[in-house]
Protein backbone atom coordinates (compact mmCIF):
# COMPACT_ATOMS: atom_id res chain seq x y z
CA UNK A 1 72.45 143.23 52.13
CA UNK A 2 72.19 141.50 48.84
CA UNK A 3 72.86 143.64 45.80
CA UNK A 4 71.93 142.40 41.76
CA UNK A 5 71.90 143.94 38.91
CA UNK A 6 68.49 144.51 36.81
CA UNK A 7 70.53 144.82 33.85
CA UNK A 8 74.27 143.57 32.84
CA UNK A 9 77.21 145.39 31.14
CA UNK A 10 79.83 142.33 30.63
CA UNK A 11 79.36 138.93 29.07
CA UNK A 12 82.61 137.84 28.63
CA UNK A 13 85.56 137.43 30.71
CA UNK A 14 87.91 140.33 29.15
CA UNK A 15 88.35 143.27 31.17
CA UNK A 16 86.90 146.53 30.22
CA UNK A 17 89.57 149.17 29.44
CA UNK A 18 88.09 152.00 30.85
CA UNK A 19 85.42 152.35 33.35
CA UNK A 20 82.05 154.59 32.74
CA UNK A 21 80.90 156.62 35.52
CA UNK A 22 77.63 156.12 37.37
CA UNK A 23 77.70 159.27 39.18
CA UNK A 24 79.25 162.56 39.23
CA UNK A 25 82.77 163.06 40.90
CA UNK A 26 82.17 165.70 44.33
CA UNK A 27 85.14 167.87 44.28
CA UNK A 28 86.18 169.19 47.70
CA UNK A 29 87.56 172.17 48.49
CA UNK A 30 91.25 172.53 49.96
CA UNK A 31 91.43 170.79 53.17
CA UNK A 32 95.32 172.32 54.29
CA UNK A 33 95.60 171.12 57.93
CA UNK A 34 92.27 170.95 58.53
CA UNK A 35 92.11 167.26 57.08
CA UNK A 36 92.13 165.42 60.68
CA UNK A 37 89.23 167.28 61.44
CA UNK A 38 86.70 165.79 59.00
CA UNK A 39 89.20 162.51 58.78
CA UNK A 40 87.21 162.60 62.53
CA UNK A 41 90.23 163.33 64.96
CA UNK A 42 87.63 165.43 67.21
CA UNK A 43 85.23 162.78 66.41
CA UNK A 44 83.20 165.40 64.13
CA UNK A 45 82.24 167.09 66.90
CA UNK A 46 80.51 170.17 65.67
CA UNK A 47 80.59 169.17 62.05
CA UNK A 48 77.03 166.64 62.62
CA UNK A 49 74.69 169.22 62.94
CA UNK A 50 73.83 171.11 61.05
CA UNK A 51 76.33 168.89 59.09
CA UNK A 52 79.32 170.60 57.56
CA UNK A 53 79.01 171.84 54.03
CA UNK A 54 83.10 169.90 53.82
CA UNK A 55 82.35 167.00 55.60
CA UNK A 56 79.28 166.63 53.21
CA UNK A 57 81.44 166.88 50.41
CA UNK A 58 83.95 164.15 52.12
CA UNK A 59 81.46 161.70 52.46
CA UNK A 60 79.93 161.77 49.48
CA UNK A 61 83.50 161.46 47.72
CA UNK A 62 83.96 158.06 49.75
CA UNK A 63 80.80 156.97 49.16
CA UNK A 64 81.15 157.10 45.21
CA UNK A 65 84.37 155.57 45.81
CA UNK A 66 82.69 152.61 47.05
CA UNK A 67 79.96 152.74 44.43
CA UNK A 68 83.05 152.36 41.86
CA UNK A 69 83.93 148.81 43.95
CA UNK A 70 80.10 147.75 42.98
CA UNK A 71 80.39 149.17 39.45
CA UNK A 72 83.09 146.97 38.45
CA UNK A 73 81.83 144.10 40.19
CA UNK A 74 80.31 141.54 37.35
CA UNK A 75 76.74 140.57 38.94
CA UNK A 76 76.26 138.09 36.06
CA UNK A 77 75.97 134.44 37.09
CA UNK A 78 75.59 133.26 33.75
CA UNK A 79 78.87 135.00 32.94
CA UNK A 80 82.40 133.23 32.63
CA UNK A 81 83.55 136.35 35.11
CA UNK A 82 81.09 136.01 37.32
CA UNK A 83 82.36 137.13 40.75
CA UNK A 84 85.41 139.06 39.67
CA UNK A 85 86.28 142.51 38.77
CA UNK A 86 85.13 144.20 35.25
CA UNK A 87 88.27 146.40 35.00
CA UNK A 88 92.02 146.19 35.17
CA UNK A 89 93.36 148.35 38.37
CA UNK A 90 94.65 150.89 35.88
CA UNK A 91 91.42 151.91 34.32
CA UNK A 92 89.20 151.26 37.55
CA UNK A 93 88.74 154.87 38.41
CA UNK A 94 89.07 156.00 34.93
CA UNK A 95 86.96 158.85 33.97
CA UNK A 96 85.19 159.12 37.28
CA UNK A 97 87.36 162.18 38.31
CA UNK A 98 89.27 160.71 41.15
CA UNK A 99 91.97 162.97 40.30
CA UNK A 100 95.80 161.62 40.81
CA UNK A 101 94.55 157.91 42.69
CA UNK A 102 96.04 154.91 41.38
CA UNK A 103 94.55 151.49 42.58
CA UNK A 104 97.24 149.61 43.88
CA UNK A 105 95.39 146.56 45.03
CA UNK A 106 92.66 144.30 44.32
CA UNK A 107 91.03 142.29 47.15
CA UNK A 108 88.95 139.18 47.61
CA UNK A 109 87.07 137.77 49.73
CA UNK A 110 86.25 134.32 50.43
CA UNK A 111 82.79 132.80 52.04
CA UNK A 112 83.88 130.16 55.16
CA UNK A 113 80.85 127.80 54.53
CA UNK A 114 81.76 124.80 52.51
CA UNK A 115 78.87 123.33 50.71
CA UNK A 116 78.73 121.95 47.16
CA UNK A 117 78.17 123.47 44.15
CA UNK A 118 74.91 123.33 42.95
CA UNK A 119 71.95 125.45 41.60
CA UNK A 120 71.30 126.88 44.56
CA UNK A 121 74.99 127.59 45.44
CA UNK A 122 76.46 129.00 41.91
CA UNK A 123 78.33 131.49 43.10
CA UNK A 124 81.97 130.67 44.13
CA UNK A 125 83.88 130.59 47.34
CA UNK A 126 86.08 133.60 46.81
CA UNK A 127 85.00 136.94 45.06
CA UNK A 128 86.47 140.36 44.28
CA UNK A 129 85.22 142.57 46.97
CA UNK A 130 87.04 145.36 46.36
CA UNK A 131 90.66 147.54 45.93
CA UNK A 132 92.68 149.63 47.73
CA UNK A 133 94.05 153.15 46.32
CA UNK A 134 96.74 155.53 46.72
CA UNK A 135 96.18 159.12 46.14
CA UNK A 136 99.92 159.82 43.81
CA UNK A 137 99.21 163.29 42.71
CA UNK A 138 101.48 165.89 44.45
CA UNK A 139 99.21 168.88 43.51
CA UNK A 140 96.19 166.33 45.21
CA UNK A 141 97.84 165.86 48.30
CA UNK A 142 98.41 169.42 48.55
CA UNK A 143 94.71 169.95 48.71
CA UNK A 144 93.87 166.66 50.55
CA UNK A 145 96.56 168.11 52.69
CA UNK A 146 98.18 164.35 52.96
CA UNK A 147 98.67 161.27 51.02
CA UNK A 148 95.21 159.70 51.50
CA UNK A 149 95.06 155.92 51.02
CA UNK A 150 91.52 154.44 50.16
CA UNK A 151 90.41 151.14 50.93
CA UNK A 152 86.58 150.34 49.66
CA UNK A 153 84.44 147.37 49.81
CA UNK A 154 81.11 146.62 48.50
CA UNK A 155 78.13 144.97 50.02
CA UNK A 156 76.93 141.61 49.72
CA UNK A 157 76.34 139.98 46.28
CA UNK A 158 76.36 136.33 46.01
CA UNK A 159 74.24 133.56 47.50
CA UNK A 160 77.19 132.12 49.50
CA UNK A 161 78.01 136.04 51.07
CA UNK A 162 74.05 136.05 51.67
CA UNK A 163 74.30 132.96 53.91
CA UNK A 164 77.01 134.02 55.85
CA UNK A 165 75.21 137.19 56.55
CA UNK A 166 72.39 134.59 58.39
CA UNK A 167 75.06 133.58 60.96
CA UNK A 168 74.49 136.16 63.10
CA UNK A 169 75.41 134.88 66.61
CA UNK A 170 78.75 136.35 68.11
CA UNK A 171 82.19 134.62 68.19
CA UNK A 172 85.38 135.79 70.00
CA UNK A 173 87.26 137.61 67.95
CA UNK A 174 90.34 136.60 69.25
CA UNK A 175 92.15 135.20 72.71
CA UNK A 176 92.32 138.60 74.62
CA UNK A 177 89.65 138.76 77.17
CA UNK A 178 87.69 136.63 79.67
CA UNK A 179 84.19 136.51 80.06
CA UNK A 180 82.00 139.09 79.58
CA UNK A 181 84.93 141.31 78.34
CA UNK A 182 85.57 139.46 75.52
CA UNK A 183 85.54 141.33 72.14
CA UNK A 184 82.90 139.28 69.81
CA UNK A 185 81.77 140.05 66.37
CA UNK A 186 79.25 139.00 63.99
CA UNK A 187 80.25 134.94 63.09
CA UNK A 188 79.65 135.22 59.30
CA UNK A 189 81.79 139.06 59.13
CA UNK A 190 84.36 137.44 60.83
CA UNK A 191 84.01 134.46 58.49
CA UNK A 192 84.25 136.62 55.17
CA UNK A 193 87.23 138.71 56.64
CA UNK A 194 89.70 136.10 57.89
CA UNK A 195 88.51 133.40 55.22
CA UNK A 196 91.03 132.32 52.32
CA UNK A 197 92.06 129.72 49.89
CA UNK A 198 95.06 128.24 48.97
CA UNK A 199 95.06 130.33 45.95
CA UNK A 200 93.27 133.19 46.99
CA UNK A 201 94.68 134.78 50.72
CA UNK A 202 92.15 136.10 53.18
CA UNK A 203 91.15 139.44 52.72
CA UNK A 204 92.32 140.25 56.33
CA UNK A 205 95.70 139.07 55.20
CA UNK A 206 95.51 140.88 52.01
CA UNK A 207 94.49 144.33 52.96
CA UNK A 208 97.33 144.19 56.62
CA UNK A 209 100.34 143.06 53.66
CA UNK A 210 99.06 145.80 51.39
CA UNK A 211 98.77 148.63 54.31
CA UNK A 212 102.43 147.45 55.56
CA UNK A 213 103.82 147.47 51.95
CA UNK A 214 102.06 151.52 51.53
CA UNK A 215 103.40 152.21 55.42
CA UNK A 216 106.79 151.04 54.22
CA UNK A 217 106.89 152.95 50.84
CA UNK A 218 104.93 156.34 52.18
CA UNK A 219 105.61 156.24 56.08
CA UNK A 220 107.45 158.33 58.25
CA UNK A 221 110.03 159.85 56.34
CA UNK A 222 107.35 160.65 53.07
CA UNK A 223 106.47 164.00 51.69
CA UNK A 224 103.13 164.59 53.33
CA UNK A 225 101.56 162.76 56.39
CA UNK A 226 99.64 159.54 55.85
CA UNK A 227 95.79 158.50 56.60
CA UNK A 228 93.56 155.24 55.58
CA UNK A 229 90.27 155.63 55.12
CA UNK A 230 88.17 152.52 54.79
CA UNK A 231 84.71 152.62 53.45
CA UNK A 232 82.15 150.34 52.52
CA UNK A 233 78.11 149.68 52.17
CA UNK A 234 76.09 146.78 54.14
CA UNK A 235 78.16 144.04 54.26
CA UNK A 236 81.68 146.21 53.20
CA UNK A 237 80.56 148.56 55.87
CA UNK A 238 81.24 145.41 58.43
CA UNK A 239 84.49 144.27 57.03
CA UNK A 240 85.51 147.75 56.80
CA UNK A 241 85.36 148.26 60.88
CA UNK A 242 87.17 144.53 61.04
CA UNK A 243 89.63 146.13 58.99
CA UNK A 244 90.47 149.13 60.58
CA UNK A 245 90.59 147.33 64.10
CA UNK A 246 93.33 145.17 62.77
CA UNK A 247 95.41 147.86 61.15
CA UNK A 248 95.12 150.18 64.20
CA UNK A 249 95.97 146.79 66.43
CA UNK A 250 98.07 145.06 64.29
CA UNK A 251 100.51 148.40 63.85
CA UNK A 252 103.38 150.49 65.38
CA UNK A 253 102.59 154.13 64.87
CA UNK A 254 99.49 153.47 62.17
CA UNK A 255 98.10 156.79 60.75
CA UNK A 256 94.99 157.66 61.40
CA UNK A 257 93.11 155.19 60.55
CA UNK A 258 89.05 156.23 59.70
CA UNK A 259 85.93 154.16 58.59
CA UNK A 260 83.01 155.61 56.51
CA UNK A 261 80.18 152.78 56.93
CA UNK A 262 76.79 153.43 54.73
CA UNK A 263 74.21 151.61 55.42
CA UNK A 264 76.17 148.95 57.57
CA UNK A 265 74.68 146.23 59.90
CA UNK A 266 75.84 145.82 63.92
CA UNK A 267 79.05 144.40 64.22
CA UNK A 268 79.98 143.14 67.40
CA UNK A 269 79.47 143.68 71.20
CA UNK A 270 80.23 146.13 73.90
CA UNK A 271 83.86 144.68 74.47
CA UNK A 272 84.48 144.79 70.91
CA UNK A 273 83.29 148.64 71.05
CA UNK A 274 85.41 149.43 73.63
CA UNK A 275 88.36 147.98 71.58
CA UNK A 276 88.05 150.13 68.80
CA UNK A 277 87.23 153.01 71.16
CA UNK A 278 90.86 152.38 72.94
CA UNK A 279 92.63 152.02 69.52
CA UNK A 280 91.67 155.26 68.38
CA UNK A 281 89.52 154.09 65.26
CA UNK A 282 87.24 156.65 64.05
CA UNK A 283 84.05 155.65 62.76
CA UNK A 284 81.51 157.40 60.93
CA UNK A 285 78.59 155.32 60.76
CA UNK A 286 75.93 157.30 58.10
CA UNK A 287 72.46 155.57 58.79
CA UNK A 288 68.87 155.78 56.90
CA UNK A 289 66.51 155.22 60.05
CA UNK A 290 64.23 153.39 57.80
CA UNK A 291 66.90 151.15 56.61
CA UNK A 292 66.33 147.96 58.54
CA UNK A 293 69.57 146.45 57.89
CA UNK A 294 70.88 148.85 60.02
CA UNK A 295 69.05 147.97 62.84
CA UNK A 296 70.34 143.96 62.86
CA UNK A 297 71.71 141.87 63.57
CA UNK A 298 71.01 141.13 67.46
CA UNK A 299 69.48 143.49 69.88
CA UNK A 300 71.49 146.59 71.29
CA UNK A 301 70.55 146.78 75.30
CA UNK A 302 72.82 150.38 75.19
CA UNK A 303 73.55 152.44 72.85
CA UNK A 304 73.23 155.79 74.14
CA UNK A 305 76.46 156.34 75.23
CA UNK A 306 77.72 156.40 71.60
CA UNK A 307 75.41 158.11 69.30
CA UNK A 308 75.78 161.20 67.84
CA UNK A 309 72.19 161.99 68.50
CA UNK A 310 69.22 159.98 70.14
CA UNK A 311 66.32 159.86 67.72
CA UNK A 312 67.82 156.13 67.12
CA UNK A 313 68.37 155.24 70.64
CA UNK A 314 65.98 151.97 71.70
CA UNK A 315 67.69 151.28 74.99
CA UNK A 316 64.92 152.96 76.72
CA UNK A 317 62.36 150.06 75.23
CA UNK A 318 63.63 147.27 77.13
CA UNK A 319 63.76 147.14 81.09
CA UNK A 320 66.28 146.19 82.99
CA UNK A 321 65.56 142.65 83.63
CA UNK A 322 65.94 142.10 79.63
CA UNK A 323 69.01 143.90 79.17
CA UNK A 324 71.19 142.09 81.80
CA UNK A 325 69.90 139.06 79.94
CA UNK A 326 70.75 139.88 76.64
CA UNK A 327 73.99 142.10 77.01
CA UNK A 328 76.52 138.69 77.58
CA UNK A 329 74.53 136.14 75.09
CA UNK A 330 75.57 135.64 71.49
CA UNK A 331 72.79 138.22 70.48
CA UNK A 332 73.73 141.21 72.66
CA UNK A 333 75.27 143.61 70.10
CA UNK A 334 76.54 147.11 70.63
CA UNK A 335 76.48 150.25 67.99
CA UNK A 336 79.82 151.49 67.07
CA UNK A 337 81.27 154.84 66.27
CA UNK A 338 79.62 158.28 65.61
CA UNK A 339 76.51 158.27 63.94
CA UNK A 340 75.28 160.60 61.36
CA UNK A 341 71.36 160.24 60.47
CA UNK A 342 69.26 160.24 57.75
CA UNK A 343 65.56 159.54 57.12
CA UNK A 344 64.19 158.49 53.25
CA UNK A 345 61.05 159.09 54.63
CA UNK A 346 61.30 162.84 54.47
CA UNK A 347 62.59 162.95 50.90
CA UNK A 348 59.92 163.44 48.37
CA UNK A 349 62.48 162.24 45.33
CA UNK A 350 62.23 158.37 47.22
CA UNK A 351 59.01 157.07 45.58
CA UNK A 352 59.33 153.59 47.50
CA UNK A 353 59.89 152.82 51.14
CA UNK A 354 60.61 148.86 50.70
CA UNK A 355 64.10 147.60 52.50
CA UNK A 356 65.92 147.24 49.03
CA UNK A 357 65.21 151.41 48.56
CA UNK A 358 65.92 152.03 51.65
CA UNK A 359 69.12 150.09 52.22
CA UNK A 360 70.70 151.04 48.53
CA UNK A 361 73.90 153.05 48.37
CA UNK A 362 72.19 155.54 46.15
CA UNK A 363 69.68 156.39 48.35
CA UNK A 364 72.43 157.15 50.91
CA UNK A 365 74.18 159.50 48.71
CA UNK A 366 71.26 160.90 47.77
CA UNK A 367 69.91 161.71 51.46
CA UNK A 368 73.60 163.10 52.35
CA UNK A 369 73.76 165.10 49.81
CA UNK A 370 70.23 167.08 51.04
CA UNK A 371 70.90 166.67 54.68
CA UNK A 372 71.06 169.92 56.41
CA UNK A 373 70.49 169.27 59.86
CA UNK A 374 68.66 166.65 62.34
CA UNK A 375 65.69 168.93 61.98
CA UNK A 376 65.56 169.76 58.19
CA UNK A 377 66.53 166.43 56.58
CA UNK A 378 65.98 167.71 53.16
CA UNK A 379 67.66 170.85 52.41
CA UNK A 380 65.95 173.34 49.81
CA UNK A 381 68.52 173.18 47.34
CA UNK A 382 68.98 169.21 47.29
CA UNK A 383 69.14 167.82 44.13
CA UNK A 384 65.91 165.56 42.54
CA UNK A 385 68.63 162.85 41.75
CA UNK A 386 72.49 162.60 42.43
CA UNK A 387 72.09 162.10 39.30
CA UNK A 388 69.85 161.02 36.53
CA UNK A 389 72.01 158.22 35.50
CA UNK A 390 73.15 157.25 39.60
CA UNK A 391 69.85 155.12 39.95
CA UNK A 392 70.70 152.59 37.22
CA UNK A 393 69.01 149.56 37.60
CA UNK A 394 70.99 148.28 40.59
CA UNK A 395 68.32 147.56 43.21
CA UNK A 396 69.82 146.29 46.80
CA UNK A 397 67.73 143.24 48.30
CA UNK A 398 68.53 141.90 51.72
């Protein structure tokens, strides 16, 4: 879950003034009323597979919206920046085609663990994560068929984010429950989400003031209807499900409220599924089965009551016995959401099969983007590369 850079772009601590593109804008067709549909109000059903020539489109738009949030990240540790964002929120999504969005909100993120700094801890505490933006272009909305708010994260790339990734054991989420029903989540997620500063607020904080100020400004009484879409890789992919349970729970009449997750790691347990099952979040978790991030942390006794399909389902490999003993300790974990699958395996553009390949965000967009159905992974007519400039030296390590 740990991104670096090969190569840098920034050495300094000015901001860029316009942002170049590492891969190609996916236009999608007019969505009218049909928006809720592939925003996942039916849950996608029908749209999975053979998966839906829109909803292709759709995800692949998020997902370059998140690789944007890693663009502008500076990976540099030797850099005065280090840690912060590249670009200034108006030139952000500059020439990468996002028609009529205007970023409206950096965010941060800030690691719980307090330990000194030293050479093996250089990065610091709090980190730009990400940004939130708000579709402004009346002709756009038309198409989008409402005013679509984005909120995306990226994954993992400092030391101090690594080691809060190791704290995988569970921890109550909150005071509601007893017991075994409970909601608990991943202790270092949890950590990164509700962590913050006195000079830099926790990003839970951050993104629940900045989705009350847009509900305020675009809510009931606006032009077109409303919808949030957070989306994130590995690590983002995690605090993107926090973050849509709090908005849906935190909020009187919330819009729909969706989650695009590439590539993200278990989250919490069977209560906590539940939760977001009750509160109406949709989640469309897009998983490489040969991405082993995917696949921790903890061990899922059940998950076939969830999935999309079954050709990732292990509860059948453990008996009984084991799963009563795992399902209420601090390592029984439960999948979330609908899952869409992929498999790098079958593509014969992915030379390597290590983790980092396996796990990066361009792999992902690469495997949606030929994915025709569960059985023909590859489409004919998928393209060699997203792009031949989308692969650029940015290798994910976990």
């Amino acid at each position: 879950m740990l991104r670096v850079a090969l190569h840098y772009t920034s050495t300094s601590c000015s901001l860029s003034t316009a942002a170049t593109p590492c891969a190609p804008f996916t236009p999608l067709p007019k969505l009218g009323k049909k928006w809720s549909e592939y925003q996942g109000l039916n849950y996608w059903s029908g749209l999975l597979d053979p998966i839906d020539d829109t909803l292709r489109a759709v995800i692949l738009r998020y997902g370059q919206f998140v690789d944007a949030a890693y663009d502008s990240f500076d990976f540099d540790p030797s850099s005065p920046a280090y840690g912060t964002c590249k670009f200034t929120r108006a030139s952000l999504l500059s020439g990468r085609g996002f028609t009529g969005y205007r970023v409206t909100k950096f965010l941060h993120a800030t690691c719980g663990l307090h330990l000194p700094r030293c050479r093996w801890t250089p990065s610091p505490r709090s980190t730009w994560i990400g940004y939130v933006a708000v579709c402004q272009d009346k002709d756009e909305i038309d198409r989008l068929g409402r005013r679509d708010v984005v909120i995306a994260l990226r994954g993992t790339a400092t030391c101090l984010e690594w080691l809060e990734n190791l704290r995988a054991t569970l921890t109550c989420l909150d005071d509601c429950g007893a017991g075994d029903a409970r909601p608990m989540v991943e202790s270092g997620f949890l950590s990164m989400y509700t962590s913050g500063t006195a000079t830099c607020p926790s990003l839970q904080s951050t993104v629940k003031a900045e989705v009350a100020r847009i509900m305020r400004t675009y809510g009931a009484h606006g032009e077109a209807p409303l919808s949030f879409t957070v989306a994130g890789h590995s690590l983002g992919a995690a605090l993107a499900t926090l973050a849509a349970h709090d908005i849906n729970s935190t909020f009187a009449d919330v819009p729909m409220v969706t989650v695009m997750s590439f590539g993200g790691p278990r989250v919490g347990n069977r209560s906590f599924r539940r939760r977001l099952e009750r509160g109406g979040t949709r989640i469309l978790r897009i998983v490489n089965s040969d991405d082993f991030i995917t696949k921790v942390p903890g061990f899922v006794v059940d998950n076939s009551k969830n999935n999309n399909n079954n050709h990732n389902n292990r509860a059948g490999e453990f008996p009984m016995w084991v799963k009563k003993r795992v399902e209420h300790t601090p390592w029984g974990y439960d999948e979330v959401g609908k899952e869409l699958q992929l498999r790098s395996g079958e593509s014969p553009y992915i030379f390597k099969r290590d983790v980092a390949t396996c796990h990066e965000l361009s792999t992902y967009l690469h495997l949606v983007d030929g994915l025709a159905s569960s059985t023909c992974p590859l489409r004919a007519t998928a393209r060699k590369m997203f792009n031949e400039d989308f692969w650029c030296g940015k290798v994910g390590i976990f």
